[in-house]
C-alpha atoms as a PDB file:
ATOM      1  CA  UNK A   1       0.000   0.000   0.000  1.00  0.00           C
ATOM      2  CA  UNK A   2       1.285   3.638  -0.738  1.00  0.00           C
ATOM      3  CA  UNK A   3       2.681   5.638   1.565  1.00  0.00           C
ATOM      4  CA  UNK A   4       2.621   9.102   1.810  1.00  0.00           C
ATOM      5  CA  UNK A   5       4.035  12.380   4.003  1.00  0.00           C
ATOM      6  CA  UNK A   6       1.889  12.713   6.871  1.00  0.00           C
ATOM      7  CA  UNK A   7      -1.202  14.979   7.283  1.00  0.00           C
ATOM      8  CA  UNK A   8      -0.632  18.671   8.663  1.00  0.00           C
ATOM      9  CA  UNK A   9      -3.446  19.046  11.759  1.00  0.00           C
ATOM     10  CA  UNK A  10      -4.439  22.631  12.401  1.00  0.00           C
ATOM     11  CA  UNK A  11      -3.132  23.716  16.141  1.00  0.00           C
ATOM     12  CA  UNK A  12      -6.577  23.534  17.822  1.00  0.00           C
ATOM     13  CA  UNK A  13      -6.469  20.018  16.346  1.00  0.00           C
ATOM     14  CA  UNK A  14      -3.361  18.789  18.404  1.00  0.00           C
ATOM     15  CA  UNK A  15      -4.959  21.325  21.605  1.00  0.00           C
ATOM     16  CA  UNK A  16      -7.812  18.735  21.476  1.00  0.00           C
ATOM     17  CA  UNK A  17      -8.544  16.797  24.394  1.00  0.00           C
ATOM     18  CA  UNK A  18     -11.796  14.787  23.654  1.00  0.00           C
ATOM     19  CA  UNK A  19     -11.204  11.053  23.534  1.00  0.00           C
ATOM     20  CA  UNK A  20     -12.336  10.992  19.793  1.00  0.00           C
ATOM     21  CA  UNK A  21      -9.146  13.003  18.947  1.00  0.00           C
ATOM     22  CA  UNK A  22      -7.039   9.707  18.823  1.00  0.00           C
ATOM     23  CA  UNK A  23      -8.720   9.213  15.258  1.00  0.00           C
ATOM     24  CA  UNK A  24      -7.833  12.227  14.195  1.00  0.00           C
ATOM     25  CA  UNK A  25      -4.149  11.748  15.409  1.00  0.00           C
ATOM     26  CA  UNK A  26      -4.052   8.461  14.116  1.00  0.00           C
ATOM     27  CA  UNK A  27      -5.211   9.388  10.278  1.00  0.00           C
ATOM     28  CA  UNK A  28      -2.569  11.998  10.410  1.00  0.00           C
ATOM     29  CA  UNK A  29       0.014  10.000  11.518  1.00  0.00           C
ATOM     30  CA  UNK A  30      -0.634   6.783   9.416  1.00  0.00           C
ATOM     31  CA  UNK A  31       0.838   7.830   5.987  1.00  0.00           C
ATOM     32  CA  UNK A  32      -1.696   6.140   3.989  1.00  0.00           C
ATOM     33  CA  UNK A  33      -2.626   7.300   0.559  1.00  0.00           C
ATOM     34  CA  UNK A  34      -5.712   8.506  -0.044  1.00  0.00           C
ATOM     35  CA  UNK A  35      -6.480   9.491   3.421  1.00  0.00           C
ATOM     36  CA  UNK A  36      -7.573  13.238   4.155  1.00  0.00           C
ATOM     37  CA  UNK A  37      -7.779  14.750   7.564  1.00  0.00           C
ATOM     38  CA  UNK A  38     -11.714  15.450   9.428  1.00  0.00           C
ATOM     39  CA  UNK A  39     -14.064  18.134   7.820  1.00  0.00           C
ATOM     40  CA  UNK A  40     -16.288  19.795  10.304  1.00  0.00           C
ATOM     41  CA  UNK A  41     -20.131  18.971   9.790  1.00  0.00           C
ATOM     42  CA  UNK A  42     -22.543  21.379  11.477  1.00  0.00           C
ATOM     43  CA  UNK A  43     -25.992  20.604  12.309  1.00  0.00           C
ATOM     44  CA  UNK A  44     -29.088  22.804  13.678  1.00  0.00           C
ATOM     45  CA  UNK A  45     -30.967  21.528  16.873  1.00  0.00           C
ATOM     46  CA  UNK A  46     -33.619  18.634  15.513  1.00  0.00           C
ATOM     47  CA  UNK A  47     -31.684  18.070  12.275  1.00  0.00           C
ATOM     48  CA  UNK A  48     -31.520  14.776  11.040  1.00  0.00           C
ATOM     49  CA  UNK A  49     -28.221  13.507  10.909  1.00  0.00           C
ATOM     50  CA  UNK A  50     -29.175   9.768  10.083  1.00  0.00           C
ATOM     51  CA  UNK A  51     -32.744   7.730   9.672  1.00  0.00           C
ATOM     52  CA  UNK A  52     -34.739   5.818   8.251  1.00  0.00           C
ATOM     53  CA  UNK A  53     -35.220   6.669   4.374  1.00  0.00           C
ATOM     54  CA  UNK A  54     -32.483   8.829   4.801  1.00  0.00           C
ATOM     55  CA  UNK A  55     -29.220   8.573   2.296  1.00  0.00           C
ATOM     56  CA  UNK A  56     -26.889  10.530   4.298  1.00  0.00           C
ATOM     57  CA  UNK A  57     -23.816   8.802   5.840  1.00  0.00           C
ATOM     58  CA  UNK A  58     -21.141   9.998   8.956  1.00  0.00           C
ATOM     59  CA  UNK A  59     -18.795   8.857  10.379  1.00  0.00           C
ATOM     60  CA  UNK A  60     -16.524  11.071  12.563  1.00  0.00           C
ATOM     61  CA  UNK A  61     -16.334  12.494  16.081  1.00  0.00           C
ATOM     62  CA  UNK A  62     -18.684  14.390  18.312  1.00  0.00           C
ATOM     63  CA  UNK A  63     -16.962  17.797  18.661  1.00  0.00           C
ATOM     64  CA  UNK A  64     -19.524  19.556  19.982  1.00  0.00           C
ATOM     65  CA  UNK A  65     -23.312  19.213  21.183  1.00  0.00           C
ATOM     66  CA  UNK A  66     -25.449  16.230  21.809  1.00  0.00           C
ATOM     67  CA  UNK A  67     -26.879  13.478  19.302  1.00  0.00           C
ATOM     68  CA  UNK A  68     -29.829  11.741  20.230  1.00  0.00           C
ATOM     69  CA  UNK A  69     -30.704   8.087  19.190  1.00  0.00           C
ATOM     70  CA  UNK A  70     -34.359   7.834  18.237  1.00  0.00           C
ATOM     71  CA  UNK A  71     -36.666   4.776  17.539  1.00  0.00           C
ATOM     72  CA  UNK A  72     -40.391   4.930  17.116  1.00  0.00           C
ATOM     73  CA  UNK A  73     -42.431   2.227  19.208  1.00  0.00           C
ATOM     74  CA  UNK A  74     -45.235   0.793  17.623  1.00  0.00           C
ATOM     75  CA  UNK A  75     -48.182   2.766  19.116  1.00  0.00           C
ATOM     76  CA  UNK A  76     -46.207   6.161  17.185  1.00  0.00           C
ATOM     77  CA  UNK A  77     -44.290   7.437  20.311  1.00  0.00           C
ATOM     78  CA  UNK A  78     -40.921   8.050  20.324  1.00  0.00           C
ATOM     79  CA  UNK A  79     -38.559   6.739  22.276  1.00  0.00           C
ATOM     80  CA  UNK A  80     -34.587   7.840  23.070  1.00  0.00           C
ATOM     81  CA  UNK A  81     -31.829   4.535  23.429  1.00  0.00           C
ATOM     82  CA  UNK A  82     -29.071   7.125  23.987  1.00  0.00           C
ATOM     83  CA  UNK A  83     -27.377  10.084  23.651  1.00  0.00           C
ATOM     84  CA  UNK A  84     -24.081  11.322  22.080  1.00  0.00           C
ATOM     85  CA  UNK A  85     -21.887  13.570  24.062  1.00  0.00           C
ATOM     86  CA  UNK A  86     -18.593  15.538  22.673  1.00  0.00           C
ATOM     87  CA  UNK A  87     -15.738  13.095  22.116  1.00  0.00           C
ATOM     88  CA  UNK A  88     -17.968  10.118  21.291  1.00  0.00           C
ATOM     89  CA  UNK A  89     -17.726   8.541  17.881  1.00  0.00           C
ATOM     90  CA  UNK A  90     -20.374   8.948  15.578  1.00  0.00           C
ATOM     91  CA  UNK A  91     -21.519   6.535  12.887  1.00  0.00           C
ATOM     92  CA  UNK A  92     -24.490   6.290  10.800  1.00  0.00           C
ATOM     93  CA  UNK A  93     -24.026   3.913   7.526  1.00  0.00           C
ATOM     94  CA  UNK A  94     -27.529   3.350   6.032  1.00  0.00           C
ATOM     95  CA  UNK A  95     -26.010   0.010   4.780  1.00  0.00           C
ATOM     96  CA  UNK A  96     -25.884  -1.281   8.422  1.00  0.00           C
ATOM     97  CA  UNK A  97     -29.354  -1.047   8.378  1.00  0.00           C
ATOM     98  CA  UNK A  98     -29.665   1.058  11.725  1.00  0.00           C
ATOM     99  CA  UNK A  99     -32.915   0.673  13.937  1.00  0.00           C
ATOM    100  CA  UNK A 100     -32.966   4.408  14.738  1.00  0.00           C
ATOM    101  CA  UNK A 101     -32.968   8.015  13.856  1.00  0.00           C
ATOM    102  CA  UNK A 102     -29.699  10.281  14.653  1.00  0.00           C
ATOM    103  CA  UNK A 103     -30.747  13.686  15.381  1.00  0.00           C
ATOM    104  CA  UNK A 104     -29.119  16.514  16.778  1.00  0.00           C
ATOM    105  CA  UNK A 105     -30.747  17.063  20.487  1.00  0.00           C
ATOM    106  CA  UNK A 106     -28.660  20.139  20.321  1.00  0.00           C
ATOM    107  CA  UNK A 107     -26.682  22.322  18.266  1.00  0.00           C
ATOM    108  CA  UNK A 108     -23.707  19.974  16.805  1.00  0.00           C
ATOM    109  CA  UNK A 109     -20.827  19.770  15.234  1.00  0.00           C
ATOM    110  CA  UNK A 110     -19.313  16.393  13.886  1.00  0.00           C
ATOM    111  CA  UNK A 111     -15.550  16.285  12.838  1.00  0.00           C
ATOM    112  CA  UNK A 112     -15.976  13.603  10.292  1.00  0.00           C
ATOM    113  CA  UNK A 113     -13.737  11.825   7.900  1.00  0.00           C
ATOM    114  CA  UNK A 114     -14.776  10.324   4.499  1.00  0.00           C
ATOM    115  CA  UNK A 115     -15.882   6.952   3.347  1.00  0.00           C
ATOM    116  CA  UNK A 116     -12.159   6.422   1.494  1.00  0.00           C
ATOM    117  CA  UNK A 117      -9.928   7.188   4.845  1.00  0.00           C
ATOM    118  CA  UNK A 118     -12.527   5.143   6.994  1.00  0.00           C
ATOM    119  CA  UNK A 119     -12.054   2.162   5.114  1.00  0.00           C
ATOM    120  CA  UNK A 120      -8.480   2.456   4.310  1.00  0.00           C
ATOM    121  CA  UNK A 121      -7.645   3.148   8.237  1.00  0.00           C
ATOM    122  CA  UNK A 122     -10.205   0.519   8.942  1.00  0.00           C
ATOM    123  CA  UNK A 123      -7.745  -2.176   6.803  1.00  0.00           C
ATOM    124  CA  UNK A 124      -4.612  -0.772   7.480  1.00  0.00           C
ATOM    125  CA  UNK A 125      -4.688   1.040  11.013  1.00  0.00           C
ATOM    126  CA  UNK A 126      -4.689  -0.998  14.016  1.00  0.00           C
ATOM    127  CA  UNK A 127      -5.283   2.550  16.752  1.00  0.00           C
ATOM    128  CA  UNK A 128      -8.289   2.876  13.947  1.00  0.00           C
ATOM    129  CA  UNK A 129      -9.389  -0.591  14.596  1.00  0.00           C
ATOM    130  CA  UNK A 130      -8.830  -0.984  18.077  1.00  0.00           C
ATOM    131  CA  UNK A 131     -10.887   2.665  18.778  1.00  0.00           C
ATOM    132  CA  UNK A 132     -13.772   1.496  16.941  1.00  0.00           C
ATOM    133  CA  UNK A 133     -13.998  -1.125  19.128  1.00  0.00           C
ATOM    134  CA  UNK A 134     -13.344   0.330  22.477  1.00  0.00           C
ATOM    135  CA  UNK A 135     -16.093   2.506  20.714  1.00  0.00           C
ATOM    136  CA  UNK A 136     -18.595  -0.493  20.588  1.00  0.00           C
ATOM    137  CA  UNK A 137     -18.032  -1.370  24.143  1.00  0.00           C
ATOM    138  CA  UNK A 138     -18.737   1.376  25.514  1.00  0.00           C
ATOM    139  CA  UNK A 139     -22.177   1.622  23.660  1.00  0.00           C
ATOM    140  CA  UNK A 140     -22.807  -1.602  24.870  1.00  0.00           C
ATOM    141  CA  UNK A 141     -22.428  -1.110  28.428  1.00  0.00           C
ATOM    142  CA  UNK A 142     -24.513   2.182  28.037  1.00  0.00           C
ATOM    143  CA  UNK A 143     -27.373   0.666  26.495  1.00  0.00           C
ATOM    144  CA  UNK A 144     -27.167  -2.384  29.412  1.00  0.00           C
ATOM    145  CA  UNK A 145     -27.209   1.149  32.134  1.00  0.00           C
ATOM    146  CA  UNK A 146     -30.369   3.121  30.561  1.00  0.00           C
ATOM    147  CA  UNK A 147     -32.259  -0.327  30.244  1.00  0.00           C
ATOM    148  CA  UNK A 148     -31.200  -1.159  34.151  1.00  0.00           C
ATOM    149  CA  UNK A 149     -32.114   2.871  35.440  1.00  0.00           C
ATOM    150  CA  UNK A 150     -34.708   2.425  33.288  1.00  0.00           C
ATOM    151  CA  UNK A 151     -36.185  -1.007  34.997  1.00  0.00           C
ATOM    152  CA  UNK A 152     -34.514  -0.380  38.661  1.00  0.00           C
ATOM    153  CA  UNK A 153     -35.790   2.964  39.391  1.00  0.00           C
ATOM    154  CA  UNK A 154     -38.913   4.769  40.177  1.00  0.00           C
ATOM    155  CA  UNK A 155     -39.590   7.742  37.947  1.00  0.00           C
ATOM    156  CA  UNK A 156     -38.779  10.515  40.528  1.00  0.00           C
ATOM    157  CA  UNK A 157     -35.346   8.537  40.706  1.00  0.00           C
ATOM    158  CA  UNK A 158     -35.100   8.464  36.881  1.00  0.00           C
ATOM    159  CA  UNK A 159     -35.191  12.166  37.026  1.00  0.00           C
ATOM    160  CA  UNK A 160     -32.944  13.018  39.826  1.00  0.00           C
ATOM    161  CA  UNK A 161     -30.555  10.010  38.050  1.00  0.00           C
ATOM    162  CA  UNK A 162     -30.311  12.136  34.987  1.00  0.00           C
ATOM    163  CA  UNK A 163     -29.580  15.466  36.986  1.00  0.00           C
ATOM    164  CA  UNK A 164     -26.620  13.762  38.445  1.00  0.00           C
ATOM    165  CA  UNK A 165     -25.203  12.556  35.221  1.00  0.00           C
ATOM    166  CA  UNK A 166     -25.797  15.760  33.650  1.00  0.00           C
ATOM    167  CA  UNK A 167     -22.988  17.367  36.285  1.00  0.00           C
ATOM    168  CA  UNK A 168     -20.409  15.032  34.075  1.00  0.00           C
ATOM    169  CA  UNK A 169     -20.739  16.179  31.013  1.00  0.00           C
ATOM    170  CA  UNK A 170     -23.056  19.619  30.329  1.00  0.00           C
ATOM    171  CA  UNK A 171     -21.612  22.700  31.798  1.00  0.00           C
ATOM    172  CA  UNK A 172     -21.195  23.103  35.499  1.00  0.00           C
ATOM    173  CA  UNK A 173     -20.142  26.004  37.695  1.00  0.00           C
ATOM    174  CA  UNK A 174     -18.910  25.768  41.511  1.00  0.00           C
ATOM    175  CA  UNK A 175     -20.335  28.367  43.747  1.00  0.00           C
ATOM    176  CA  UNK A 176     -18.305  29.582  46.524  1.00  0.00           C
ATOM    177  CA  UNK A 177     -21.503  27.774  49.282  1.00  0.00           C
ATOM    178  CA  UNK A 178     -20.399  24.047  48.104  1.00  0.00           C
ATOM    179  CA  UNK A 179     -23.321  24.049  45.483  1.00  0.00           C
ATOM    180  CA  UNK A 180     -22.963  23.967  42.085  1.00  0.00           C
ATOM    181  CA  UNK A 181     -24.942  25.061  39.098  1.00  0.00           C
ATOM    182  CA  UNK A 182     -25.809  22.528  35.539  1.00  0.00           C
ATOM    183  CA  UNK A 183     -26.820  23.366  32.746  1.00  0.00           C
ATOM    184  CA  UNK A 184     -28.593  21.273  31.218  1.00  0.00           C
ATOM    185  CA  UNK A 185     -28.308  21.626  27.214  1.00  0.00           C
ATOM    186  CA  UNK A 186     -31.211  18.875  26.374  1.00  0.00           C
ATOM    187  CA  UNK A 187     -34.941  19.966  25.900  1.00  0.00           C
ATOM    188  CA  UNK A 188     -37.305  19.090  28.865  1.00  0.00           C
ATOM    189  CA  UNK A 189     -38.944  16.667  26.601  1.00  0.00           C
ATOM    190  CA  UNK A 190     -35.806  14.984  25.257  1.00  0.00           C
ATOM    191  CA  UNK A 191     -35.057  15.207  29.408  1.00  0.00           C
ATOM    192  CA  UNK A 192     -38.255  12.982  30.051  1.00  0.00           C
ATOM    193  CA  UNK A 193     -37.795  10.638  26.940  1.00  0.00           C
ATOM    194  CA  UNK A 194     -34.632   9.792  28.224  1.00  0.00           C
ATOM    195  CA  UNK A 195     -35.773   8.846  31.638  1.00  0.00           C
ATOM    196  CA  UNK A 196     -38.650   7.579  30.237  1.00  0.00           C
ATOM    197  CA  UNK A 197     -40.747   9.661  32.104  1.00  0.00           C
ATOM    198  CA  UNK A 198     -42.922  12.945  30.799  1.00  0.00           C
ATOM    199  CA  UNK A 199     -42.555  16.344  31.082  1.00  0.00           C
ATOM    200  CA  UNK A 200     -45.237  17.043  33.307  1.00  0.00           C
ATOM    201  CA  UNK A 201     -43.219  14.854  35.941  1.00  0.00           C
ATOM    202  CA  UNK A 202     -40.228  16.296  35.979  1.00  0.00           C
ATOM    203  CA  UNK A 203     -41.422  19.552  36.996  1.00  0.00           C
ATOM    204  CA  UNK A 204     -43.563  17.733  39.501  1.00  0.00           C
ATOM    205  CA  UNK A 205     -40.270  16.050  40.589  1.00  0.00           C
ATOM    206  CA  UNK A 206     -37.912  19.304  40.179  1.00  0.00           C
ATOM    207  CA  UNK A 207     -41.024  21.363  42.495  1.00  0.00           C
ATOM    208  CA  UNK A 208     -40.627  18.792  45.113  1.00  0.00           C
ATOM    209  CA  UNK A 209     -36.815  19.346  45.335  1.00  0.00           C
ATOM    210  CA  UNK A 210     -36.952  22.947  45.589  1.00  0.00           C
ATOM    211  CA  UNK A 211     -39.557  22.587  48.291  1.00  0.00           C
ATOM    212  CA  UNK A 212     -36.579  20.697  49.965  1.00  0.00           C
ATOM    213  CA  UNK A 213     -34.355  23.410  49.355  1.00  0.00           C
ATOM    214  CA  UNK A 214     -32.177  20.373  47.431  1.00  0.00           C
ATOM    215  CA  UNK A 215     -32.042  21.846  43.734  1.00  0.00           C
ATOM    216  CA  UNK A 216     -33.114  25.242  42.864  1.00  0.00           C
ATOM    217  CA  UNK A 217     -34.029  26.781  39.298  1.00  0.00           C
ATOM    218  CA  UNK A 218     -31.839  29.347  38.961  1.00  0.00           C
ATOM    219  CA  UNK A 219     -32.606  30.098  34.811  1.00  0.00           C
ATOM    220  CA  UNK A 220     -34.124  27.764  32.187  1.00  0.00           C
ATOM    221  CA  UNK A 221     -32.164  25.260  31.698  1.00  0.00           C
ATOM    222  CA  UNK A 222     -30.082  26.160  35.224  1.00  0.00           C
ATOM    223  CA  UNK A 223     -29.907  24.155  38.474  1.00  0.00           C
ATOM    224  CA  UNK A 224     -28.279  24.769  41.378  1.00  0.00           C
ATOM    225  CA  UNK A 225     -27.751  21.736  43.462  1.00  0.00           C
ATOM    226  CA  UNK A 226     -26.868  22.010  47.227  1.00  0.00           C
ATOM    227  CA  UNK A 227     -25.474  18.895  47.995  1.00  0.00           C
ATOM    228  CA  UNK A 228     -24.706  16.034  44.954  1.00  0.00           C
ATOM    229  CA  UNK A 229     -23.906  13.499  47.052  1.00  0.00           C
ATOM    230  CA  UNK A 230     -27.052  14.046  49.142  1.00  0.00           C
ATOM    231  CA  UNK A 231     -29.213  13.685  45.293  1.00  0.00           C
ATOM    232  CA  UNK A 232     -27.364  11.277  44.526  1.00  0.00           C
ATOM    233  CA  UNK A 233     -28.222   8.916  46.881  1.00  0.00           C
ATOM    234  CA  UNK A 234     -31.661   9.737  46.605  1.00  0.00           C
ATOM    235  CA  UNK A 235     -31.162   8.820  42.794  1.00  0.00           C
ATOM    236  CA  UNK A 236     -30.983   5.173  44.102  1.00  0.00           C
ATOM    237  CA  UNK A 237     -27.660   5.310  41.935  1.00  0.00           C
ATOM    238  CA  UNK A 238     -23.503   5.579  42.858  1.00  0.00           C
ATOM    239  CA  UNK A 239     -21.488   7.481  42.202  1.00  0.00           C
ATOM    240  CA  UNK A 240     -19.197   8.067  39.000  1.00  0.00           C
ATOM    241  CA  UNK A 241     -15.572   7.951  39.325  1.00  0.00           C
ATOM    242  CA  UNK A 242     -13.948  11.539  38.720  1.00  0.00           C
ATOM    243  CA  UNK A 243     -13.604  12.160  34.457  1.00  0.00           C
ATOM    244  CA  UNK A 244     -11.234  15.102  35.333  1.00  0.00           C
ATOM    245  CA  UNK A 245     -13.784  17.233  33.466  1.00  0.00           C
ATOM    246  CA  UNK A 246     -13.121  16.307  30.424  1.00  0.00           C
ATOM    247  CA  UNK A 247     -16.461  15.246  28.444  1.00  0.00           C
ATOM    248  CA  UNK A 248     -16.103  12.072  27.296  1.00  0.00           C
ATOM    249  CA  UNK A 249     -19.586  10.419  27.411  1.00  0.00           C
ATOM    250  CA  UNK A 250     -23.068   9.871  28.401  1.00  0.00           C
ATOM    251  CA  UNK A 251     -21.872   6.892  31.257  1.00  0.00           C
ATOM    252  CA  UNK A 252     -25.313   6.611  33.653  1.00  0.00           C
ATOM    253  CA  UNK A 253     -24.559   5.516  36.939  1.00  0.00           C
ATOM    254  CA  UNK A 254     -23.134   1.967  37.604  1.00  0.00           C
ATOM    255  CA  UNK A 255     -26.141  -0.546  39.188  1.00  0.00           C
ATOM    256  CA  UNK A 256     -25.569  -1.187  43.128  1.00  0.00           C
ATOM    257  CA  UNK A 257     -24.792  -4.660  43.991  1.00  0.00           C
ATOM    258  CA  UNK A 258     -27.916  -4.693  46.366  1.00  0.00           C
ATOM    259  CA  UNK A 259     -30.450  -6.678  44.747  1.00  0.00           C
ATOM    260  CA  UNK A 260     -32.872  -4.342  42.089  1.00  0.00           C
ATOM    261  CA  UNK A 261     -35.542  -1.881  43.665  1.00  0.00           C
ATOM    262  CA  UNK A 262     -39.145  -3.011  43.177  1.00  0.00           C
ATOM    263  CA  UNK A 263     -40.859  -0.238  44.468  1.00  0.00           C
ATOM    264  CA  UNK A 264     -44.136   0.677  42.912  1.00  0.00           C
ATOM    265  CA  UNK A 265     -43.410   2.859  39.446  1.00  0.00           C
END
């Protein structure tokens, strides 16, 4: 196979430090011909970045923004089976056959390589390989947490589950009282599809916090939490080891060992 000098990256490029940036790295470094270096894909909230019918294909790196994964059930409802966060990989090939919609649950941008380098550093690359398959595992074990939270917890805990994780990876300031503030990028309704809950109950849910003076609305959108250990035990959930801030994923909350709760739903 030819070889060729290796790709130029643009600084920001090597100032990167979302997980995703090892395929970016690794396509420059690989001196494969016929390889070319991430073009940045921008999408509006509720564009559609892959579904059903659709011939568009992507295959690249969360940048920025949130991706949803939607499937319809069979009454016409939606329902959400995850959620993209910056640094995850992104791929949509309608020759897969994928069960769902990709959407945009935010405004997004996708750093995403063409179908020539992605099968070239798919043959030739191992770090390509080997990503791609770190990439799948951790899907996996995602989609094994939402159905668990999903089946384990009551729907108040559902909600406050889904605060908590939101303090990982959507913007969060530290007050200078121990509290801290989230903001949570995701539409209330994309909020209660993911908890499988409705809209109506999260406010329920988010008036009976502030009536215990345990998370406040501080803006729309804005949350200050007093105490996130305190919620999150009260989530029914554990808590995530430290990502160093970096946003990496959507990760929900590990299952305790205790045997499932069965309380009344």
């Amino acid at each position: 196979m030819g070889k060729v000098a290796k790709i130029h990256l643009p600084d920001e490029c090597h100032r990167c430090t979302l997980r995703g940036a090892a395929l970016c790295r690794a396509v420059a470094a690989s001196g494969l011909s016929g390889v070319r270096p991430a073009r940045r894909w921008r999408y509006r909230r509720d564009d559609v970045v892959g579904g059903d019918g659709e011939s568009g294909w992507v295959f690249g790196v969360l940048r920025s923004g949130f991706l949803r994964k939607e499937k319809l059930r069979p009454d016409g409802r939606r329902t959400l089976i995850g959620l993209a966060c910056p640094g995850d990989l992104v791929s949509w090939q309608p020759e897969t056959r994928p069960s769902y919609t990709l959407e945009a649950a935010t405004d997004a941008e996708i750093c995403a390589f063409d179908r020539q380098t992605v099968a070239r550093m798919t043959a030739h690359d191992s770090r390509f390989q080997l990503f791609q398959v770190q990439e799948a595992y951790e899907s996996h074990e995602r989609q094994l947490e939402l159905i668990w939270r999903r089946g384990a917890l009551t729907s108040r805990e559902r909600i406050i589950s889904f605060l908590v994780m939101a303090t990982e990876f959507m913007p969060v300031e530290h007050c200078p009282d121990g509290s801290l503030i989230v903001t949570v990028e995701l539409s209330r309704r994309d909020w209660a599809d993911l908890s499988n809950t409705t809209v109506e109950t999260i406010s329920r849910t988010l008036g009976h916090l502030a009536e215990k003076g345990l998370v406040t609305t501080v803006a729309p959108g804005r949350y200050r939490i007093r105490d996130l250990p305190l919620l999150t035990r009260l989530a029914g959930v554990e808590a995530e080891p430290d990502r160093t801030g970096i946003p990496v994923n959507a990760g929900l909350p590990a299952p305790p060992q205790s045997a499932p709760d069965t309380r009344s739903r």
